[in-house]
N, C-alpha and C. Protein backbone atom coordinates (compact mmCIF):
# COMPACT_ATOMS: atom_id res chain seq x y z
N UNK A 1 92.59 39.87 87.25
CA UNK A 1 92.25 41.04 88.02
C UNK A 1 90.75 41.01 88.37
N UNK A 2 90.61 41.56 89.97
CA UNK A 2 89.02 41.90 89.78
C UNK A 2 88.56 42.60 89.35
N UNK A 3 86.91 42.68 89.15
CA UNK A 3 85.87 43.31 89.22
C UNK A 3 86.16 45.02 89.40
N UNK A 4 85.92 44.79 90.47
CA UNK A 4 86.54 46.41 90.98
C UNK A 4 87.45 47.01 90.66
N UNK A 5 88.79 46.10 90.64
CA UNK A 5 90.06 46.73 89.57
C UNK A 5 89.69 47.26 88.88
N UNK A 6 89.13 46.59 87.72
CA UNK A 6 88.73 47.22 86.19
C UNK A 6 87.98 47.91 86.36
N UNK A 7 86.83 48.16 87.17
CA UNK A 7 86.26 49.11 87.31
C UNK A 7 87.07 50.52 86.98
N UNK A 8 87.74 50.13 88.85
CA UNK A 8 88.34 51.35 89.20
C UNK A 8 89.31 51.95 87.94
N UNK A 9 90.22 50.73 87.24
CA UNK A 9 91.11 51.10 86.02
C UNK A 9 90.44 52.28 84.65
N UNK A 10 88.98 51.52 84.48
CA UNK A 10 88.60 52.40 83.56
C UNK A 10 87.84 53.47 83.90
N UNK A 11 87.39 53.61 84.93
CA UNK A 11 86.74 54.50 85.58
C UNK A 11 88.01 56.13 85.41
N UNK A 12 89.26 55.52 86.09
CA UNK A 12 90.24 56.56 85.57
C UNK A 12 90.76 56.99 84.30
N UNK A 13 90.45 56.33 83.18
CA UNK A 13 90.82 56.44 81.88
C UNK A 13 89.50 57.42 81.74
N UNK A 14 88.13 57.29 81.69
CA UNK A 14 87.22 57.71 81.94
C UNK A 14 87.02 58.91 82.32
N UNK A 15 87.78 59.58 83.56
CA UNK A 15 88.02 60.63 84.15
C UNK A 15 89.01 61.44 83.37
N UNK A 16 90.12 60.54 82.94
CA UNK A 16 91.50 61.64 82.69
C UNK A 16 91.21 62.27 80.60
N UNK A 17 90.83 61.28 80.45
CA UNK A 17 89.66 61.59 78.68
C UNK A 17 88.44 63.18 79.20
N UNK A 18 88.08 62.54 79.85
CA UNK A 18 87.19 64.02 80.90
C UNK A 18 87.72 65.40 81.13
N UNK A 19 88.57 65.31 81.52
CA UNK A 19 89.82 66.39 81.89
C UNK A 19 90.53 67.37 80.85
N UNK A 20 90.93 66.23 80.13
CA UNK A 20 91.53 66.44 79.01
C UNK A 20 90.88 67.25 77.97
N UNK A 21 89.69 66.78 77.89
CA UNK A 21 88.50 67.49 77.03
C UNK A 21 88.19 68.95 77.58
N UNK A 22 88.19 69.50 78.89
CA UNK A 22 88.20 70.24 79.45
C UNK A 22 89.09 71.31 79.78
N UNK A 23 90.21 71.04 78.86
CA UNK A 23 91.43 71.84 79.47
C UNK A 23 92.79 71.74 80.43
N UNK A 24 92.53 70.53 81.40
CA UNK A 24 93.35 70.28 82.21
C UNK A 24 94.45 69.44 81.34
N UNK A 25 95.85 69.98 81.93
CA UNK A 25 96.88 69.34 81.36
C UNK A 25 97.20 68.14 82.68
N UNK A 26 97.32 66.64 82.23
CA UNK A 26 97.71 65.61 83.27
C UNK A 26 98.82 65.83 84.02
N UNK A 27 99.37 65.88 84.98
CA UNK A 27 100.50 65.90 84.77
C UNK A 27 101.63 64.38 85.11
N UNK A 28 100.27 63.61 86.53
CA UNK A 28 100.94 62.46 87.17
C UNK A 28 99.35 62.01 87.25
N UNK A 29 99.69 60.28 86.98
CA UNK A 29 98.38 59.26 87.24
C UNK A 29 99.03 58.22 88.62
N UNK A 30 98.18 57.97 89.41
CA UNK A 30 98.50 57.32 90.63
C UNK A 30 99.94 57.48 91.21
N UNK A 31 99.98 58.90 91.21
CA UNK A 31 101.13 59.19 92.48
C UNK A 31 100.94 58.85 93.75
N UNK A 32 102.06 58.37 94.19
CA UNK A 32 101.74 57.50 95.61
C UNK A 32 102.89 58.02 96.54
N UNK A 33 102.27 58.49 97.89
CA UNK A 33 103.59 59.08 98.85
C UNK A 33 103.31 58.34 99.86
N UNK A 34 103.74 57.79 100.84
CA UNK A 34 103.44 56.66 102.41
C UNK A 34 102.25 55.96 101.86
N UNK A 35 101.02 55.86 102.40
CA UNK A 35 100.30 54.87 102.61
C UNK A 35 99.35 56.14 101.63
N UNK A 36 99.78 56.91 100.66
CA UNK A 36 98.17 58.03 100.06
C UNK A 36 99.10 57.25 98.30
N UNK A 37 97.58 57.28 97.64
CA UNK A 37 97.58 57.33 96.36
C UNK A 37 96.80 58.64 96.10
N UNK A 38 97.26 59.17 94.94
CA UNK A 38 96.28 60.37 94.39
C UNK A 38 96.02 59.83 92.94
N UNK A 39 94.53 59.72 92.62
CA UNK A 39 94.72 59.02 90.86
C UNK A 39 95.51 60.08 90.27
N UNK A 40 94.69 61.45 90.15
CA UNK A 40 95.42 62.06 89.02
C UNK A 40 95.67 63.42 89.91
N UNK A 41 96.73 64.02 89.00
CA UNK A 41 97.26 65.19 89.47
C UNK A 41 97.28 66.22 88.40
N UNK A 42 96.62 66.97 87.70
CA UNK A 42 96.94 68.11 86.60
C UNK A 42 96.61 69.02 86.88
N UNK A 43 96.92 70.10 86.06
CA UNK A 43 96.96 71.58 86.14
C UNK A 43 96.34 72.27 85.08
N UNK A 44 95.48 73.00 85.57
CA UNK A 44 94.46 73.86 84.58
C UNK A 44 94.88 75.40 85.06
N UNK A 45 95.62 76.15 83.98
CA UNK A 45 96.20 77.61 84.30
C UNK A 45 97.10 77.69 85.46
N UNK A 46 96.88 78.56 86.43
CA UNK A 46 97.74 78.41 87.52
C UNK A 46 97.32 77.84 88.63
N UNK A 47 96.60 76.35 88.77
CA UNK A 47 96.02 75.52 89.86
C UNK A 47 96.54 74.22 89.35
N UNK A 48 97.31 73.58 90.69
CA UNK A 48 97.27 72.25 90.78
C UNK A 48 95.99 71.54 91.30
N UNK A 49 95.60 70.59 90.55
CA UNK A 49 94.28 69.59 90.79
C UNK A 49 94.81 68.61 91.25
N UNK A 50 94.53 68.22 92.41
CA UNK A 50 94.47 66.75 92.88
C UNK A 50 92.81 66.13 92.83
N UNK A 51 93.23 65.13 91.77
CA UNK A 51 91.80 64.12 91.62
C UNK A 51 91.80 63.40 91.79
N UNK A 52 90.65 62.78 92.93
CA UNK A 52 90.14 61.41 93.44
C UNK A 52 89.00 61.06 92.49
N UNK A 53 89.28 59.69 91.74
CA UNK A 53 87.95 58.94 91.14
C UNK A 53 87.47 58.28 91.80
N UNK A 54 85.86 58.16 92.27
CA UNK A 54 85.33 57.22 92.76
C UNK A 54 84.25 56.43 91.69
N UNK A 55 84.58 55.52 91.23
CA UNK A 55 83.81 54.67 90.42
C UNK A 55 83.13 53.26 91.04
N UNK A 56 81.28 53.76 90.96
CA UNK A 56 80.30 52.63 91.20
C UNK A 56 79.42 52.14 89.57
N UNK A 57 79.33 50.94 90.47
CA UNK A 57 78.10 50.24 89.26
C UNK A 57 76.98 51.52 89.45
N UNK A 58 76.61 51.22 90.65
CA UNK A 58 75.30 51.89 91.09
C UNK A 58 75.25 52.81 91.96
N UNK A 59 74.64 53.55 92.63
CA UNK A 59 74.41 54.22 93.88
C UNK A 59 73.44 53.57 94.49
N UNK A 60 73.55 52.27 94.34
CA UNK A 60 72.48 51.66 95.70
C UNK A 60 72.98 51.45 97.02
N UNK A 61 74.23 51.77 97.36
CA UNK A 61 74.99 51.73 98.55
C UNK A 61 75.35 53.20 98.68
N UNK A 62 75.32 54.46 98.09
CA UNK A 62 75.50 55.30 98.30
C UNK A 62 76.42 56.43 97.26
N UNK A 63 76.36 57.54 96.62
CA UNK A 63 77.38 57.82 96.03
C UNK A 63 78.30 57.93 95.67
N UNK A 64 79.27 57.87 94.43
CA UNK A 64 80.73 57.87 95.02
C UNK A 64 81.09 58.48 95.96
N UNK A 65 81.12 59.51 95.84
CA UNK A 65 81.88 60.07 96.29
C UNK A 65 81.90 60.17 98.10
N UNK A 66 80.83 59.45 98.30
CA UNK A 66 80.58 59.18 99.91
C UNK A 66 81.62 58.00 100.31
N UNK A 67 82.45 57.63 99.45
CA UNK A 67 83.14 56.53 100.10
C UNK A 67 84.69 56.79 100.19
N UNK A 68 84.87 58.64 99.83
CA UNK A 68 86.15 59.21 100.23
C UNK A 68 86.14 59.62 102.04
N UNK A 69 86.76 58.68 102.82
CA UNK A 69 86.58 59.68 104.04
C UNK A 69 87.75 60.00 104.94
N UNK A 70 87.53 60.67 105.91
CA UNK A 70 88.43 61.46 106.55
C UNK A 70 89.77 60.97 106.27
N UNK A 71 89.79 59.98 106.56
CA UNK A 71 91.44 59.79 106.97
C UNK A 71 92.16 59.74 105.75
N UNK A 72 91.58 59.29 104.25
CA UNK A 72 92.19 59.32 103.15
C UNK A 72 91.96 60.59 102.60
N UNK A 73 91.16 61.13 103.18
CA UNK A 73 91.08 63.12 102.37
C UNK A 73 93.02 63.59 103.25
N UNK A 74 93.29 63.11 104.56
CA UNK A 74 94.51 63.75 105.06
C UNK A 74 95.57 62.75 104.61
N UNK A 75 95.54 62.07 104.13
CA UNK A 75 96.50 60.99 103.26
C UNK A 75 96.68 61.72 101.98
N UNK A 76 95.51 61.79 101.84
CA UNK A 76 95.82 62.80 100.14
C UNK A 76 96.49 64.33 100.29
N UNK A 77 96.26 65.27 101.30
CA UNK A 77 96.55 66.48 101.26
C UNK A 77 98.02 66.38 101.42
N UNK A 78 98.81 65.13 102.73
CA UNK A 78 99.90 64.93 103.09
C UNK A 78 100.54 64.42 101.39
N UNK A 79 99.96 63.86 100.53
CA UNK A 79 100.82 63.48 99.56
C UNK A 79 100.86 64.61 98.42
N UNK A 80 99.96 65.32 98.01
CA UNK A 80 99.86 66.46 97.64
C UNK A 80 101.01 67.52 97.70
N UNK A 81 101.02 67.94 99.31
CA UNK A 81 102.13 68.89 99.57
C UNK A 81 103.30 68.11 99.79
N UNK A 82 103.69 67.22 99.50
CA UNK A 82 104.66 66.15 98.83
C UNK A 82 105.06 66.60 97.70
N UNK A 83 104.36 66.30 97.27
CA UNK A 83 104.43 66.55 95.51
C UNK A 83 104.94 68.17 95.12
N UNK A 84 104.29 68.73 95.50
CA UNK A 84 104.45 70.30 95.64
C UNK A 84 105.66 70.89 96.39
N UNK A 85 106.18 70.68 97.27
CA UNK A 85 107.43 70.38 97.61
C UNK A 85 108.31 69.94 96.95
N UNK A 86 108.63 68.58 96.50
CA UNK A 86 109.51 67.73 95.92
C UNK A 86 109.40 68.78 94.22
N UNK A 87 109.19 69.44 93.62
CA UNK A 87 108.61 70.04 92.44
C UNK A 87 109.07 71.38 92.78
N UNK A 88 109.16 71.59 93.71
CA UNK A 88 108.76 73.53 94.09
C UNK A 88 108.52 73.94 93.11
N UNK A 89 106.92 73.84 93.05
CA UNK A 89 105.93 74.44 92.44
C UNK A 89 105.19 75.62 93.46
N UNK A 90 104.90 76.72 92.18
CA UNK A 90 104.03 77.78 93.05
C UNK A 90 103.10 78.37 92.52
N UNK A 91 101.95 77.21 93.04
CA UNK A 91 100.73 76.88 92.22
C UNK A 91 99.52 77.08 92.99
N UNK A 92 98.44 77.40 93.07
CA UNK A 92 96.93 77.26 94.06
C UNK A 92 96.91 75.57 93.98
N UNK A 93 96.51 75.05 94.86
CA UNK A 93 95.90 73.51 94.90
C UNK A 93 94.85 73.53 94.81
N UNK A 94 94.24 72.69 94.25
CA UNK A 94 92.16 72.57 94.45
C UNK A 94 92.30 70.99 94.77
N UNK A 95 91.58 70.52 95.52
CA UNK A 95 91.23 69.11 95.33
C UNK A 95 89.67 68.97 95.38
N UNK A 96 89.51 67.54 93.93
CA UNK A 96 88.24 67.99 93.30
C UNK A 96 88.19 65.98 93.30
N UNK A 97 87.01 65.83 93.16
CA UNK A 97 86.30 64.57 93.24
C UNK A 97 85.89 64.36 91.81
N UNK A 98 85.93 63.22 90.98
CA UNK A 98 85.21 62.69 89.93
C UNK A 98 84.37 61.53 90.57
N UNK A 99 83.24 61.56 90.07
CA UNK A 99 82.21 60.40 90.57
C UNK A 99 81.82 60.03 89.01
N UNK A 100 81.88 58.50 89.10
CA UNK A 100 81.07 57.86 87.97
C UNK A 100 80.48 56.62 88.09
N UNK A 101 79.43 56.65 87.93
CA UNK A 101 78.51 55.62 87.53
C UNK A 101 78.55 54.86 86.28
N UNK A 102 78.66 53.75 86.11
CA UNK A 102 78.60 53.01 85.19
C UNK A 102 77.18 52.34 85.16
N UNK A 103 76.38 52.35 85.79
CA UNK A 103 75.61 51.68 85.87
C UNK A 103 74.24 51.38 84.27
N UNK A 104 74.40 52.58 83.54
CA UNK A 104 73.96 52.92 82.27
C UNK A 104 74.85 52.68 80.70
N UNK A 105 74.62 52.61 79.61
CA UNK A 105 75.07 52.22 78.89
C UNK A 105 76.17 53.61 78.26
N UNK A 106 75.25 54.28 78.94
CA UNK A 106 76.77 55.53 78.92
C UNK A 106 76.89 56.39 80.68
N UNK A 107 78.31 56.18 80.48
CA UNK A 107 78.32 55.98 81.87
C UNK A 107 78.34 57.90 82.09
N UNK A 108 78.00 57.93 83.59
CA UNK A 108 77.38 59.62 84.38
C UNK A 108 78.52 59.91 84.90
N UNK A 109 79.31 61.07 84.85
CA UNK A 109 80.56 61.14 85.43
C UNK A 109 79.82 62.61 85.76
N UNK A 110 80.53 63.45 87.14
CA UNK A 110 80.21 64.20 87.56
C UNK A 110 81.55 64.66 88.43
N UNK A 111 81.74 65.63 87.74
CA UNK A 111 83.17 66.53 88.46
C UNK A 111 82.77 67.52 89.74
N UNK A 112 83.04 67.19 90.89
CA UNK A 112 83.08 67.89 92.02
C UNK A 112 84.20 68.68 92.25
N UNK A 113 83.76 70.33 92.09
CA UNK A 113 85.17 70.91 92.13
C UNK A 113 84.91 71.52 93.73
N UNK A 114 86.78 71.54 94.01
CA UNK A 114 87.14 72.27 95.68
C UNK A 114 86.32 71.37 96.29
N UNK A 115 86.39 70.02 96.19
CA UNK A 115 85.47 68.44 97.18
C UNK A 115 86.13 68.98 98.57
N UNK A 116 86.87 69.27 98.87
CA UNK A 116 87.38 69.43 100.40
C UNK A 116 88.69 70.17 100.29
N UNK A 117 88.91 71.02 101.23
CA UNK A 117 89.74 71.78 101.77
C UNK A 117 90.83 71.78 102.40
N UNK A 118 92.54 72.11 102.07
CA UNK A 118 93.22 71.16 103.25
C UNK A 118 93.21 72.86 103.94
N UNK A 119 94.10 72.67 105.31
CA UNK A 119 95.01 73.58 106.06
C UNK A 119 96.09 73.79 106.34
């Protein structure tokens, strides 16, 4: 596997240990509907979370979370209300961003909550 795989692999172990510590119950890790993956999907009280991890070495190319864009934010909302559907669940959605840096010997994770909005 590459580089980036493992990155990206532990970067989500990383995130969902994060979560967890926080209250959120998991509920699904890399749910996938057409061409959208969502890493994680849990629920904290009465809100479904859809979470995108973006995991860098560095921010010398730019933040994570700058490398979520348009067309995979509407890939994600379309798989989302997928999910929510297929479930009939009747829940608030939030979709929230994890960014982490590894670049330090303990790595910077930073939870972006309500990252973007669907309609």
């Amino acid at each position: 596997m590459s580089d980036i795989y493992n990155r990206g692999v532990f970067g989500e172990r990383l995130a969902v240990d994060y979560l967890i510590s926080k209250g959120y119950k998991i509920l699904v890790q890399n749910y996938r509907f057409q061409k959208a993956e969502v890493d994680i999907l849990a629920q904290k009280e009465s809100c479904l979370v859809a979470i995108q991890v973006k995991t860098r070495s560095s921010t010398d190319f730019g933040s994570p979370e700058e490398f979520l864009k348009p067309a995979q934010i509407q890939r994600i909302i379309k798989a989302v209300d997928h999910f929510v559907v297929s479930k009939d669940l009747d829940l608030e959605v939030q979709f929230d961003i994890i960014a982490i840096i590894l670049s330090s010997k303990t790595p910077k994770i930073e939870h972006i909550e309500n990252a973007f909005y669907h309609f």
